[in-house]
Protein backbone atom coordinates (compact mmCIF):
# COMPACT_ATOMS: atom_id res chain seq x y z
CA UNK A 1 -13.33 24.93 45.32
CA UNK A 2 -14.77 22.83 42.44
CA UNK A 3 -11.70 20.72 42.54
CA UNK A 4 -12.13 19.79 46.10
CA UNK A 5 -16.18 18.40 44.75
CA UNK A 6 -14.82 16.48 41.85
CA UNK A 7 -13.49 13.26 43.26
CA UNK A 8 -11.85 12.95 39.84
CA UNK A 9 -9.61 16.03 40.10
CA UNK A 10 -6.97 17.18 42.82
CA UNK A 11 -5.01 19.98 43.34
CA UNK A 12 -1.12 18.22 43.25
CA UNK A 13 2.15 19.85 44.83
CA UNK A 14 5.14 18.50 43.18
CA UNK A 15 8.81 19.17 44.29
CA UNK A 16 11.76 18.38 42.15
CA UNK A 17 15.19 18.32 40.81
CA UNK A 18 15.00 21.77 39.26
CA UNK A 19 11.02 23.29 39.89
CA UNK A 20 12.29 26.01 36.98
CA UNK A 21 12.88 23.49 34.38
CA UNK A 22 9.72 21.72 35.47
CA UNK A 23 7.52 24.63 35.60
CA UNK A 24 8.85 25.91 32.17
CA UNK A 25 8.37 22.17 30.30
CA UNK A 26 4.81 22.03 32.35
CA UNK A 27 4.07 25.33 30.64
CA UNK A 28 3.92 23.96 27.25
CA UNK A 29 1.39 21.60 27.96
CA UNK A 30 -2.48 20.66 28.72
CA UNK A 31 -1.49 20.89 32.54
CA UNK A 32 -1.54 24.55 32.93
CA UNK A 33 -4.43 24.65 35.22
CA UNK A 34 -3.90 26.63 38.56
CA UNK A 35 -0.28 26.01 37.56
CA UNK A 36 2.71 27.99 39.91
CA UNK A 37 5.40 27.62 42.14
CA UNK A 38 4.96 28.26 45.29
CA UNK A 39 7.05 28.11 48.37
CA UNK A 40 9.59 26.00 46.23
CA UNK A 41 6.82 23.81 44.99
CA UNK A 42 4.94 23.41 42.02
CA UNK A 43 1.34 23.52 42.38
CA UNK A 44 -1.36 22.59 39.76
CA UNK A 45 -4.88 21.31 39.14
CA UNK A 46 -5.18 17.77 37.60
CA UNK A 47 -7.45 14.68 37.44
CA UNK A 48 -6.05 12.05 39.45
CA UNK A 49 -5.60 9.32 36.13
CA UNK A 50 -3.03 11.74 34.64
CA UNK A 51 -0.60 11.32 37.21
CA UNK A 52 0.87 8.65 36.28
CA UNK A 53 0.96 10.62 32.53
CA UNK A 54 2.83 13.36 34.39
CA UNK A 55 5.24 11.59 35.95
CA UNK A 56 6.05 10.20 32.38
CA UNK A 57 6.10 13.20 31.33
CA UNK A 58 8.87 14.95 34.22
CA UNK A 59 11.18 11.94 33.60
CA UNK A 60 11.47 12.02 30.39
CA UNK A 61 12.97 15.48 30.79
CA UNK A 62 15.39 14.26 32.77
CA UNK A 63 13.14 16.27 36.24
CA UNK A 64 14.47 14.10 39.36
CA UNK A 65 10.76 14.25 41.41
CA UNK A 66 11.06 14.13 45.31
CA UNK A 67 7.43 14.59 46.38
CA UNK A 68 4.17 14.64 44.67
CA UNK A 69 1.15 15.57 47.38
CA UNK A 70 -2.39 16.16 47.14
CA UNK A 71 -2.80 19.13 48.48
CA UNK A 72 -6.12 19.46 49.73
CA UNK A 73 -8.98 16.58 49.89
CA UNK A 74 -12.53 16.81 50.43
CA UNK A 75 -11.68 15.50 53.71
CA UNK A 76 -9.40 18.33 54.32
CA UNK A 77 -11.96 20.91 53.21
CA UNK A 78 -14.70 19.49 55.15
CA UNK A 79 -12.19 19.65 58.55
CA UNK A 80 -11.19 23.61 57.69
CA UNK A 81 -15.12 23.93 57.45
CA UNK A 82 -15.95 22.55 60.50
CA UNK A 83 -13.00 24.03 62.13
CA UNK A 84 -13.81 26.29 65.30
CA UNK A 85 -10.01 27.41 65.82
């Protein structure tokens, strides 16, 4: 939840070439943070000026990236808060 009060940070959802390879090269790094795979995706915590860094970093590993999402806002918490459904 302290991610989603931090404009600075953002939890990211990244699907690739191989999320494995990813996962396992992510693993040896400073982005570790809240990092898994789920539902064919990998999912981590980040601030939002190491993207770009990231990126870089997938690349150069030869990690084909298809999608890279925020996964939640704190637009998107607010509207599950104030969700009635």
């Amino acid at each position: 939840m302290k991610v989603l009060l931090d404009p600075s940070k953002t939890i990211l959802k990244i699907e690739t070439s191989d999320n494995n390879k990813a996962f396992a090269s992510l693993s040896n790094t400073n982005w570790t943070k809240g990092l898994v795979i789920i539902q064919n995706q990998i999912q981590l915590e980040i601030t939002k000026s190491e993207i770009p860094e990231l990126v870089r970093f997938l690349t150069s590993h030869q990690t084909d990236i298809y999608l890279i999402q925020n996964l939640h806002s704190l637009e998107d918490y607010f509207l599950k808060l104030t969700n009635t459904n």
